[in-house]
N, C-alpha and C. Protein backbone atom coordinates (compact mmCIF):
# COMPACT_ATOMS: atom_id res chain seq x y z
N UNK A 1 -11.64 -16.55 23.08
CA UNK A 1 -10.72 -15.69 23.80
C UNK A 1 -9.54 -16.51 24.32
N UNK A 2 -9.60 -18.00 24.41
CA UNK A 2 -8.79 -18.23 25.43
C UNK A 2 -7.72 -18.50 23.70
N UNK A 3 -7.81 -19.02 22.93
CA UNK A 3 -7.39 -18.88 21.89
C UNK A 3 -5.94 -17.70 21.27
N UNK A 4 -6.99 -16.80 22.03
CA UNK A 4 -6.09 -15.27 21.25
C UNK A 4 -5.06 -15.49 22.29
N UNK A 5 -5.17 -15.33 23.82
CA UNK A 5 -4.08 -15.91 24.71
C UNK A 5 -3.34 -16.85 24.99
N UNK A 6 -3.50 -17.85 24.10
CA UNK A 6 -2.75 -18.99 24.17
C UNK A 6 -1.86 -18.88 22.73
N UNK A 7 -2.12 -17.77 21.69
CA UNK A 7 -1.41 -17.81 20.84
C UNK A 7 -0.57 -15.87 20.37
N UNK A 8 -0.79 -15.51 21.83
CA UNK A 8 -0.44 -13.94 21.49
C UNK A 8 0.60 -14.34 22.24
N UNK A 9 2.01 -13.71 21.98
CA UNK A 9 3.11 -13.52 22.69
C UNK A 9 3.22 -11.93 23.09
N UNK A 10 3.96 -11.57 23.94
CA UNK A 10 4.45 -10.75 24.38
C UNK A 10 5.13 -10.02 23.24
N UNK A 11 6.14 -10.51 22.61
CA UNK A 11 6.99 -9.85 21.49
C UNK A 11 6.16 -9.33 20.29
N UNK A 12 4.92 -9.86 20.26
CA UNK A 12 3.54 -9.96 19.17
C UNK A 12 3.35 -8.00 19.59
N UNK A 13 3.05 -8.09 20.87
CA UNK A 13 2.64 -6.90 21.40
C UNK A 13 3.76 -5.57 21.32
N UNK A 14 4.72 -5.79 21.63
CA UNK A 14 5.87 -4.90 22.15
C UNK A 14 6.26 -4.29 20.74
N UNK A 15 6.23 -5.37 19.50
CA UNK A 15 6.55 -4.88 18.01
C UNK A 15 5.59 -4.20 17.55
N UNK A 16 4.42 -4.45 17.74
CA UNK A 16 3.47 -3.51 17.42
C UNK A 16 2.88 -2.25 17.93
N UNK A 17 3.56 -1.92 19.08
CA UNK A 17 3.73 -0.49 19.53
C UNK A 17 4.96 0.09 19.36
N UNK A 18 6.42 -0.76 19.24
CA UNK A 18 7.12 -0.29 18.41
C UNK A 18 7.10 0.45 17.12
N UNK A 19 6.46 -0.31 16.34
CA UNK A 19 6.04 -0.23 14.78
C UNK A 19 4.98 1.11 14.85
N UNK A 20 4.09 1.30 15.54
CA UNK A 20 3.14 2.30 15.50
C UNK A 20 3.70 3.59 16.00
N UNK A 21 4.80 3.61 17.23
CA UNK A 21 5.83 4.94 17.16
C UNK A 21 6.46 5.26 16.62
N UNK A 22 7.14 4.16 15.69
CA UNK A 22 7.64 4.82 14.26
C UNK A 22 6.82 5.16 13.39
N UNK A 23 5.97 4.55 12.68
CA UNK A 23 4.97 5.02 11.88
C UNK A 23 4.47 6.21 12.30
N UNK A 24 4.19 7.00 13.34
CA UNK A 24 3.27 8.12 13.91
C UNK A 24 4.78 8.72 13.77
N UNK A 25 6.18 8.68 13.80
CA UNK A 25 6.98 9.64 13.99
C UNK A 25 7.48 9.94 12.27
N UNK A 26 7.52 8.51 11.88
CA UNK A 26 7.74 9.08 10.26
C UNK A 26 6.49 10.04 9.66
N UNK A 27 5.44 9.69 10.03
CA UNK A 27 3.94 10.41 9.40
C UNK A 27 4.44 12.25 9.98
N UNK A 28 4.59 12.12 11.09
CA UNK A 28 4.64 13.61 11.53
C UNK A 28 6.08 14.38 11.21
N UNK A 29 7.17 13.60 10.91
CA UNK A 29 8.71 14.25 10.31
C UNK A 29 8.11 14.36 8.72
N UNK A 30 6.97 13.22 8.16
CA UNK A 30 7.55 13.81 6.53
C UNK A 30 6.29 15.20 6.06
N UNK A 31 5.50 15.19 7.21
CA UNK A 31 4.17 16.04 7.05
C UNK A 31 4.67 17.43 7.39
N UNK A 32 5.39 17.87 8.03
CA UNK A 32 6.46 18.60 8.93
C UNK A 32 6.99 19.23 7.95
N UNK A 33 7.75 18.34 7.45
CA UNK A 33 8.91 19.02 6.49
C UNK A 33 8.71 19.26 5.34
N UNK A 34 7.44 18.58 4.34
CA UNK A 34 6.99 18.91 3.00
C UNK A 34 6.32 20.11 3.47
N UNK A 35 5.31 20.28 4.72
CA UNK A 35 4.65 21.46 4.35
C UNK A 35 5.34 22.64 4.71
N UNK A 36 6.28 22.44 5.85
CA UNK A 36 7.13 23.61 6.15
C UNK A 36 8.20 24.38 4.85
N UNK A 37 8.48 23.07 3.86
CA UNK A 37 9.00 23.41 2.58
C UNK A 37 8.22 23.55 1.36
N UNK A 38 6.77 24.04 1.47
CA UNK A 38 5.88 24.11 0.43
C UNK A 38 5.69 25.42 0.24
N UNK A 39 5.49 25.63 -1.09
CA UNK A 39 6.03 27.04 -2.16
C UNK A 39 5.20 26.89 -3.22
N UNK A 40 4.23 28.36 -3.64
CA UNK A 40 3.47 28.32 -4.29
C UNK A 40 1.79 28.29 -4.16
N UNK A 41 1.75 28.91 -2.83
CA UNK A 41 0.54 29.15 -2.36
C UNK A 41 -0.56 27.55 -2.16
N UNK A 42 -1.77 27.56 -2.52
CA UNK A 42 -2.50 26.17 -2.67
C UNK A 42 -1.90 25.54 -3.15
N UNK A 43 -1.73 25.61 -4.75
CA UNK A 43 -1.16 24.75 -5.06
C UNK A 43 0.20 23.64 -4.58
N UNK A 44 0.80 24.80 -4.49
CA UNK A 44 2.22 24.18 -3.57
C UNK A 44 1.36 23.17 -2.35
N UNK A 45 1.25 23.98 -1.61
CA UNK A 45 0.48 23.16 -0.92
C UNK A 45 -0.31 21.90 -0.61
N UNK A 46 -0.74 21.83 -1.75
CA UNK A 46 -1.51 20.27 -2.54
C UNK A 46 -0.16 19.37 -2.88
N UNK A 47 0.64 19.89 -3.37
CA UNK A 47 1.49 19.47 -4.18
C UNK A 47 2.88 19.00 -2.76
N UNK A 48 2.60 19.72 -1.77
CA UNK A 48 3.67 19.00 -0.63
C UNK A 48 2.68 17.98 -0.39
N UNK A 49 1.54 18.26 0.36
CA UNK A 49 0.77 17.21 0.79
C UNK A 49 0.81 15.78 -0.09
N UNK A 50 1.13 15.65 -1.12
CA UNK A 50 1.11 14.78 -1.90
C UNK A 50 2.63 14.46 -2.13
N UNK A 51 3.14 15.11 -1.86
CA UNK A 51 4.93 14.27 -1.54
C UNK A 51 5.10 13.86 0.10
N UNK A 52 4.27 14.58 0.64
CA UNK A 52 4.58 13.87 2.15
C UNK A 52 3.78 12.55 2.72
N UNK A 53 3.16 12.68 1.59
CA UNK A 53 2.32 10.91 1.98
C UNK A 53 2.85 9.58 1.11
N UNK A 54 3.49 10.43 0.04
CA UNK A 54 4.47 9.38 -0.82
C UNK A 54 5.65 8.85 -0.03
N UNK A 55 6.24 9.95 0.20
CA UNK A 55 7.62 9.62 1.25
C UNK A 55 7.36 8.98 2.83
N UNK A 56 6.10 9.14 3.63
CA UNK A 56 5.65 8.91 4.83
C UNK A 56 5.47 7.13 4.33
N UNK A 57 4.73 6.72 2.60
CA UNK A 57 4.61 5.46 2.63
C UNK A 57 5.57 4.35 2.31
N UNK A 58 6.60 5.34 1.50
CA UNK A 58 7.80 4.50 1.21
C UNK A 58 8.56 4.55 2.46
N UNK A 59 8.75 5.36 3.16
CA UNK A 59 9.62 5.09 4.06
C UNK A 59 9.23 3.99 5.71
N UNK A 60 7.35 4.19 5.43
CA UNK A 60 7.04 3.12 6.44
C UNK A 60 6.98 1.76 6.12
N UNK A 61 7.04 1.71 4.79
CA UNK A 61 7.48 -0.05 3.87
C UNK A 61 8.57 -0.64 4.68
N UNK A 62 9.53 0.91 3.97
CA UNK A 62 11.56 0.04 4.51
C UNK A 62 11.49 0.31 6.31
N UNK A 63 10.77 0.75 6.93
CA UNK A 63 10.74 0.96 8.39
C UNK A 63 10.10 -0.55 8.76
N UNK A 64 9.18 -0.76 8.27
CA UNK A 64 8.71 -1.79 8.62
C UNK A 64 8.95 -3.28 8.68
N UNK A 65 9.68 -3.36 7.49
CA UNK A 65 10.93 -4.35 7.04
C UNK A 65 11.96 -4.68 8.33
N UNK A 66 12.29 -3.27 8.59
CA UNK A 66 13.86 -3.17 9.65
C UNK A 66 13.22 -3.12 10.42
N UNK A 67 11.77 -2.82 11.34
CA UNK A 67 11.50 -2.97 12.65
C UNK A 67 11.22 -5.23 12.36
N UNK A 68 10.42 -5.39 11.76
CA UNK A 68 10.45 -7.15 11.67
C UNK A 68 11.15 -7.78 11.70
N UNK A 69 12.26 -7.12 10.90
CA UNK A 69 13.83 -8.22 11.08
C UNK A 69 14.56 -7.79 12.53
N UNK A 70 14.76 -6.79 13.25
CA UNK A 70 15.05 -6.85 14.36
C UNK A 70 14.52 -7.76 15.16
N UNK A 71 12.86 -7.70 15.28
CA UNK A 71 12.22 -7.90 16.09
C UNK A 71 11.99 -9.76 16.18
N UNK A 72 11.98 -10.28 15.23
CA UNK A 72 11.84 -11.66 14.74
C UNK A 72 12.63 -12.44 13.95
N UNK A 73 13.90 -12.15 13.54
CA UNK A 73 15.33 -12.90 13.25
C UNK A 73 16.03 -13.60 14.43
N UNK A 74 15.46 -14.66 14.19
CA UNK A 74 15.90 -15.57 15.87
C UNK A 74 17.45 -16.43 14.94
C-alpha cells in the first residue's frame, strides 16, 4: 500500500474521473440518438444498437487520445 501512494499522483486521479465522465456521456449521447433514430421495428432496433456501440467506441478511442494529451503534455 504504501507503494500505490508513493507512486499515485493526484493528476493520475483527476484524469481518470475526467475520462470516465466523458466516456459515460459519449455512451449515453450515442445510445440516445441511434435508438431515438431507429426504424424498422426489432430489427431496426438491433441494428441501432449495433451502430451506437460502434460510434460510442470509436469516438471513446479519439476522446481518449484528447483527454491524455491535455492532461499529460508537459
Amino acid at each position: 500500500i504504501r507503494s500505490t501512494f508513493q507512486y499515485l499522483e493526484q493528476l493520475d486521479v483527476v484524469s481518470g474521473l475526467v475520462k470516465a465522465a466523458v466516456f459515460g456521456f459519449i455512451i449515453t449521447l450515442m445510445g440516445c440518438y441511434h435508438g431515438y433514430n431507429s426504424r424498422g421495428g426489432a430489427q431496426g432496433v438491433g441494428q441501432a444498437t449495433t451502430n451506437a456501440v460502434v460510434s460510442s467506441s470509436i469516438l471513446i478511442l479519439i476522446s481518449n487520445y484528447v483527454v491524455t494529451e491535455l492532461f499529460f503534455t508537459r
